[in-house]
Protein backbone atom coordinates (compact mmCIF):
# COMPACT_ATOMS: atom_id res chain seq x y z
CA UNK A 1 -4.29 -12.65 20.86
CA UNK A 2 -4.12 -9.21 19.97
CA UNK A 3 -1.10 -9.67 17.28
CA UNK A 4 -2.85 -12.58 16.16
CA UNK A 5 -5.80 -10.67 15.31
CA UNK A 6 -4.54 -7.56 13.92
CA UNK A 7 -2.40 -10.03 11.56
CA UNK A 8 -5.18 -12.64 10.18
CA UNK A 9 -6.32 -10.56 7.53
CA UNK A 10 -2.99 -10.13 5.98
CA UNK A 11 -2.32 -13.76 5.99
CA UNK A 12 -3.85 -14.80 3.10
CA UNK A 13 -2.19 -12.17 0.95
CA UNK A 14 1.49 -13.35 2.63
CA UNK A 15 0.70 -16.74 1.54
CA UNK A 16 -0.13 -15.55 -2.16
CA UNK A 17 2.87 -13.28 -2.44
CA UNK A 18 5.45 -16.71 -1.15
CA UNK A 19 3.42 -18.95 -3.48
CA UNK A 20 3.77 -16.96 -6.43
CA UNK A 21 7.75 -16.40 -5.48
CA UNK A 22 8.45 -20.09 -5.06
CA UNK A 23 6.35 -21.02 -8.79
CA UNK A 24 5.68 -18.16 -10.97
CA UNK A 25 2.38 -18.85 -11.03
CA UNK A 26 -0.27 -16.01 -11.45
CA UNK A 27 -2.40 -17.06 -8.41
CA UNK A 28 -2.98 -19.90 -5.74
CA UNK A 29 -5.97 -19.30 -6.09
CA UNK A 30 -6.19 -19.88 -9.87
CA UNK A 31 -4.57 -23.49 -9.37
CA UNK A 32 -6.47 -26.84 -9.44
CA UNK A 33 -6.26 -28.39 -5.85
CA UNK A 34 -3.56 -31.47 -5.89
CA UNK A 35 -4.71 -35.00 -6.79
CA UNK A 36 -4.33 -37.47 -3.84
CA UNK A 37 -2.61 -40.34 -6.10
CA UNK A 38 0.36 -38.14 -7.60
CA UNK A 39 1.22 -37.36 -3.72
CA UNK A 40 4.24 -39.58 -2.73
CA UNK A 41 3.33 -43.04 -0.47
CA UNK A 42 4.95 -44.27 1.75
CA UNK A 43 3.48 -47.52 3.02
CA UNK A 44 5.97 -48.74 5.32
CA UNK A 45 6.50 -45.09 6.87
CA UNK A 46 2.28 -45.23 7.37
CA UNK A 47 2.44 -48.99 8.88
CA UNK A 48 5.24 -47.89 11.82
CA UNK A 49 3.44 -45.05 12.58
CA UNK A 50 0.82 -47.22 13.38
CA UNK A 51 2.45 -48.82 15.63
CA UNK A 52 3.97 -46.12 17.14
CA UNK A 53 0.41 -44.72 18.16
CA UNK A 54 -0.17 -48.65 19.23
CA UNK A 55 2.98 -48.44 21.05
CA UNK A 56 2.25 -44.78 22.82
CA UNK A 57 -1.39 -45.73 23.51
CA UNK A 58 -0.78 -49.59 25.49
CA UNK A 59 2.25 -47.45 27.59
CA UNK A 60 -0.01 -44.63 28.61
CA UNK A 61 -2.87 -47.07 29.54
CA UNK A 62 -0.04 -48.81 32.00
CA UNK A 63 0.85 -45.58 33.76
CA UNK A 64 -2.76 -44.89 34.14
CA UNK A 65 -3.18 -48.13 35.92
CA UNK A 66 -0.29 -48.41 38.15
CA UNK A 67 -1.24 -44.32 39.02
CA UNK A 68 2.38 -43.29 37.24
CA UNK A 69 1.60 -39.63 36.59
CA UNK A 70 2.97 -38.63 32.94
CA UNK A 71 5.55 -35.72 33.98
CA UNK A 72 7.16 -38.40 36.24
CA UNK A 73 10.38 -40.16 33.91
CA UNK A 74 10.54 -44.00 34.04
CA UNK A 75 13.38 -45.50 32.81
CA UNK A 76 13.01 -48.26 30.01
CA UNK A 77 10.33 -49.22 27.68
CA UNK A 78 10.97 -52.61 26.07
CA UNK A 79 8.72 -53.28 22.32
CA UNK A 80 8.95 -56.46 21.69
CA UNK A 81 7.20 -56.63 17.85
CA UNK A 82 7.90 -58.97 15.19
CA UNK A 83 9.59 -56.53 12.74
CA UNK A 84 11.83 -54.50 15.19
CA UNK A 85 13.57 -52.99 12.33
CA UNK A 86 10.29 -51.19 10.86
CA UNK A 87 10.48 -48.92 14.25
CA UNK A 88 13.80 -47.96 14.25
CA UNK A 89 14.11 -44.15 13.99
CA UNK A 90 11.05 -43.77 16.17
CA UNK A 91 12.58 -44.71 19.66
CA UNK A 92 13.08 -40.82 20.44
CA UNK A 93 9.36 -40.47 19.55
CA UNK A 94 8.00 -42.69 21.65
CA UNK A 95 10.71 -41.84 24.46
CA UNK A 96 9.44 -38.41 24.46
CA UNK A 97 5.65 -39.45 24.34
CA UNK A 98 5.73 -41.27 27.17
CA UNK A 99 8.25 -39.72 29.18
CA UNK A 100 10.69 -42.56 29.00
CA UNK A 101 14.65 -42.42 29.42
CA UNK A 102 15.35 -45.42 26.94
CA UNK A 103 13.06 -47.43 24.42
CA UNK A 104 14.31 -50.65 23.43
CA UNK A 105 13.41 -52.89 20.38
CA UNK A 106 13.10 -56.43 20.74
CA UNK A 107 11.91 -59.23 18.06
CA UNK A 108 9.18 -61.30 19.36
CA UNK A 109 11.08 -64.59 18.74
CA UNK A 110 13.98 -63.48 20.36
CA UNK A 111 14.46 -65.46 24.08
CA UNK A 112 14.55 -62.48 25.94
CA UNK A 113 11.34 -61.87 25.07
CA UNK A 114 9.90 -65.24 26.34
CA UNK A 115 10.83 -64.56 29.38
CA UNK A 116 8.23 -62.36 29.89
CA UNK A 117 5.72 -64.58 30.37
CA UNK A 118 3.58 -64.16 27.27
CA UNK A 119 1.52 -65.97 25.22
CA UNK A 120 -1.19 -67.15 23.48
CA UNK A 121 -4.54 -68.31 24.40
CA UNK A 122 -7.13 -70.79 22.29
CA UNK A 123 -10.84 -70.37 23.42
CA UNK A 124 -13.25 -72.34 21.62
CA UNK A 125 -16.68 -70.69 20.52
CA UNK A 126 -19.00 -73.65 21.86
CA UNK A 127 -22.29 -72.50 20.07
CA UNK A 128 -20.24 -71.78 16.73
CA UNK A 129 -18.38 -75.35 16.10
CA UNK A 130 -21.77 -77.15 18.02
CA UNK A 131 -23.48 -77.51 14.98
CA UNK A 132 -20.55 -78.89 12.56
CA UNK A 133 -18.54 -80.83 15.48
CA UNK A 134 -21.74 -81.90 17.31
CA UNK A 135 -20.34 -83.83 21.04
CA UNK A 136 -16.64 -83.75 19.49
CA UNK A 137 -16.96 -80.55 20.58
CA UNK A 138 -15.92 -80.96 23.85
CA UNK A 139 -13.01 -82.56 22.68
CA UNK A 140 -12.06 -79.60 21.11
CA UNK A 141 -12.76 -77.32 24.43
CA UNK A 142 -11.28 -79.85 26.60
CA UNK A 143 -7.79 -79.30 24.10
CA UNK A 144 -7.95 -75.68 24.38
CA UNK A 145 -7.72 -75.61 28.05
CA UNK A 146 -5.50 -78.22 28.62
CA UNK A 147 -2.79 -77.08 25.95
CA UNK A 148 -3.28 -79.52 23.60
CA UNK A 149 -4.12 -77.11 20.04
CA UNK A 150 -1.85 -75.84 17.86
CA UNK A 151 -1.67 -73.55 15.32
CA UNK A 152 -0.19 -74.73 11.57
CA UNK A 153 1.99 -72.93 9.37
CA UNK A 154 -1.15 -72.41 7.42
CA UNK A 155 -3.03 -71.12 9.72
CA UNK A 156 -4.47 -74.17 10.36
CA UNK A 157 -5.73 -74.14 14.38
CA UNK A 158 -6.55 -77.87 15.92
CA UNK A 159 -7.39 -78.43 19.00
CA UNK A 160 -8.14 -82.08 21.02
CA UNK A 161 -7.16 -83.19 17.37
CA UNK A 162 -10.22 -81.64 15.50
CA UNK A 163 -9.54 -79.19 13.22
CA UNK A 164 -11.37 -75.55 13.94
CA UNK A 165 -12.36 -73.11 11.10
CA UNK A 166 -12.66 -69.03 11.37
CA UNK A 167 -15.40 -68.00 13.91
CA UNK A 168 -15.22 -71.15 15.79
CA UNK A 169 -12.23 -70.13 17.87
CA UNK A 170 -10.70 -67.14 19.37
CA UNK A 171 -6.75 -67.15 19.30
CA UNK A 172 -5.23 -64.19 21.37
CA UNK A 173 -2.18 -63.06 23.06
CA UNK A 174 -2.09 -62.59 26.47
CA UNK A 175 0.49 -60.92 28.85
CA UNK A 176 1.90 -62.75 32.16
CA UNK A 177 1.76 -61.52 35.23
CA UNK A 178 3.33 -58.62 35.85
CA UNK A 179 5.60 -57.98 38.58
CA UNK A 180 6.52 -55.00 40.98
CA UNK A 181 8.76 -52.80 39.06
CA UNK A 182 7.12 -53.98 35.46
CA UNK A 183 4.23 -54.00 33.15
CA UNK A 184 3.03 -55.72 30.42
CA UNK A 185 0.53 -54.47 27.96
CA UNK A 186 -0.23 -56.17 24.56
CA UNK A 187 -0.51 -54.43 21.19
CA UNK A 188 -3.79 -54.65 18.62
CA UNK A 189 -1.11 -55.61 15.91
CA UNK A 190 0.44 -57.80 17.63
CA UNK A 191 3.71 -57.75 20.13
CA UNK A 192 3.23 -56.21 23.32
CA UNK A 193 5.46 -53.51 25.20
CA UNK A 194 7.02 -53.90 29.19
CA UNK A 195 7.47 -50.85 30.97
CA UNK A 196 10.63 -50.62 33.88
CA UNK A 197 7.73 -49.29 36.56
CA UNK A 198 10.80 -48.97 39.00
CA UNK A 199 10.87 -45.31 40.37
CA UNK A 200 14.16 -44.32 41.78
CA UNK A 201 15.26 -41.13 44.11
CA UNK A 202 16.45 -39.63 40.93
CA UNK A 203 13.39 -40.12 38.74
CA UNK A 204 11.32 -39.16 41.70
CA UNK A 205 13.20 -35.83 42.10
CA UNK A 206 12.57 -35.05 38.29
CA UNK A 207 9.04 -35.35 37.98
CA UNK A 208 8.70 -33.75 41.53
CA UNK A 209 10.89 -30.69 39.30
CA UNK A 210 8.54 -30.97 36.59
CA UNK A 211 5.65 -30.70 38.47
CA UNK A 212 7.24 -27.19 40.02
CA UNK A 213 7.18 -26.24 36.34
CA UNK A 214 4.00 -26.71 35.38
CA UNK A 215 3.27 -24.78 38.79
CA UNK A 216 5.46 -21.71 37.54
CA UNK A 217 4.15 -22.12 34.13
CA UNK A 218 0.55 -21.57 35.51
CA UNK A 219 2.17 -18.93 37.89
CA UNK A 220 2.90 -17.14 34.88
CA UNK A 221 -0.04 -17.22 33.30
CA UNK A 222 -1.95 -15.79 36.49
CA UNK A 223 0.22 -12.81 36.21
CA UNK A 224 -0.50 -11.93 32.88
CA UNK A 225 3.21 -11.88 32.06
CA UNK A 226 4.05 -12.77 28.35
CA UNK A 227 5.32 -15.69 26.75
CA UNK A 228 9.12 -14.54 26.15
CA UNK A 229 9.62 -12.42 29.47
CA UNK A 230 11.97 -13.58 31.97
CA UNK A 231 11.41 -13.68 35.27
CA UNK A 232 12.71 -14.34 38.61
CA UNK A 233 11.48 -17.45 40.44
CA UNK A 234 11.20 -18.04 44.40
CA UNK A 235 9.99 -22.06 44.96
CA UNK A 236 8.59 -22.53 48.68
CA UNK A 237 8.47 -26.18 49.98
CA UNK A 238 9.91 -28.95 51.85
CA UNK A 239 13.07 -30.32 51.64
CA UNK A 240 12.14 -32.77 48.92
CA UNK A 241 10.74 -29.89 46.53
CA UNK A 242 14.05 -28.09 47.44
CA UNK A 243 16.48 -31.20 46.60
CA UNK A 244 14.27 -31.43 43.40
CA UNK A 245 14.45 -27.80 42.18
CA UNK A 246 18.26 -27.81 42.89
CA UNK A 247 19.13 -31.23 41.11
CA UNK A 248 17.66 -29.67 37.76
CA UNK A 249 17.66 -26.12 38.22
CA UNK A 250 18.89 -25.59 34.39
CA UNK A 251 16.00 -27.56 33.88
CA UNK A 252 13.80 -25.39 35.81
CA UNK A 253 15.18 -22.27 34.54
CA UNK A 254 15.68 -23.19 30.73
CA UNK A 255 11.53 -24.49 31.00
CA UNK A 256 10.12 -21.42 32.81
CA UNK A 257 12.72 -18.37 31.21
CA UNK A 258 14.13 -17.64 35.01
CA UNK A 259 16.95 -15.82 35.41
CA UNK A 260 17.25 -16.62 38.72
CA UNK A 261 16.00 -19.72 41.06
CA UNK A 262 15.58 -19.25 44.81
CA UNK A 263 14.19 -22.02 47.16
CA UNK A 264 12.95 -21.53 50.44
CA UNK A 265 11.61 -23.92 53.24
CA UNK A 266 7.79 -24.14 52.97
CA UNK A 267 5.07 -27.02 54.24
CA UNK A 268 3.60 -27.24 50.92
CA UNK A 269 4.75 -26.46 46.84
CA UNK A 270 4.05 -23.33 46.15
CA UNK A 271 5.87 -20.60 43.75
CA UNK A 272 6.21 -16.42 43.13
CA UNK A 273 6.98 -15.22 39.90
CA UNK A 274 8.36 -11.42 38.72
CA UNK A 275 9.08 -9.96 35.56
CA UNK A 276 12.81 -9.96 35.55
């Protein structure tokens, strides 16, 4: 806090001194602020981040409600989109947004991803089609629940053999249901994602190692000690914390700058930090 402050003031005058280096220029402040429509677009770039957010948002909303803390690793996250291709690149994004080992793309038509029990459901908006469909309208209602509707190339959606326009219906996708080692969750844009819920010894024994980092990491903090010293680490607990800690010790040690990692035996997590 200190360097930051004692630095601030100079910052604008670092900036003008680089600026004028890199274009000659007499002054930043002398130049007219860029126009938004001579910056570069990328549309596609803008449309799979998108779904990347999509993506990030559905799979945190599934750990939340099957109680999957975030520092605990899962292994696969399927995304099962129409336009795999758009996302590929961003599998090491999401992976490391969600704490997943693996991210796999999947097109929506592809048989695999039938198997997952998903799809789409026609409900009929009685006191919208009423008025134009009068008592056929039951006809239509009666086709939506019992499967017979479909949906036309053009859009088209029938149902019981009437044909519906926009507002009388409601056509969305809706997961299966989900099992004990997976989770489905559906995407605004369309597609939905499965997440491998399965949590082995090993992933177990790396969050449980995370978790005694974020302990140290606080640990640290308590003592005042700065951001680049290194210190030497003692982790108390039972054996689990201590199978944990020794699994990924480089881990441990590369996260929290210790030079040295002790464990001892201990009825509850708890950690000791000193400047190295």
């Amino acid at each position: 806090e200190t360097v930051c402050r004692a630095t601030a003031p100079l910052l604008p005058l670092t900036t003008e001194e680089i600026w004028r280096g890199l274009t000659g220029g007499r002054s930043v402040h002398l130049a007219d602020y860029p126009a938004a429509d001579q910056l570069p677009a990328d549309d596609a770039l803008v449309a799979a981040m998108d779904t990347v957010r999509e993506v990030c948002s559905a799979t945190s909303a599934l750990r939340k409600a099957r109680s999957l803390r975030n520092r605990l690793p899962l292994s696969t996250l399927t995304v099962v989109v129409a336009d795999p291709a758009g996302l590929e690149g961003f599998e090491s994004i999401v992976a490391d947004e969600v704490n997943v080992k693996a991210v796999r793309l999947l097109a929506a038509d592809a048989d695999e991803a039938a198997a997952y029990g998903v799809e789409q459901k026609l409900t009929v908006n009685a006191r919208a089609a009423g008025p134009r469909l009068g008592k056929d309208v039951q006809h239509a209602i009666k086709g939506s629940k019992s499967g017979d509707w479909s949906v036309a190339e053009d859009g088209t959606v029938t149902a019981g053999g009437l044909a519906l326009v926009e507002g009388e219906y409601t056509l969305e996708t809706v997961a299966g249901a989900a099992d004990d080692t997976t989770a489905v969750g559906m995407l605004p844009g369309g597609g939905f994602v499965v997440l491998d819920t399965e949590v082995t010894d090993e992933l177990a024994a790396e969050g449980l190692a995370r978790d005694v980092v974020r302990a140290v990491q606080q640990a640290r903090r308590d003592a005042g000690l700065e951001v680049s010293d290194r210190i030497s680490l003692i982790v108390s607990g039972p054996a689990d914390v201590q199978a944990a800690v020794a699994a990924h010790e480089a881990m441990v040690a590369e996260e929290t700058l210790a030079l040295s990692v002790r464990t001892e035996d201990a009825a509850e997590l708890s950690v000791q930090v000193a400047r190295a």
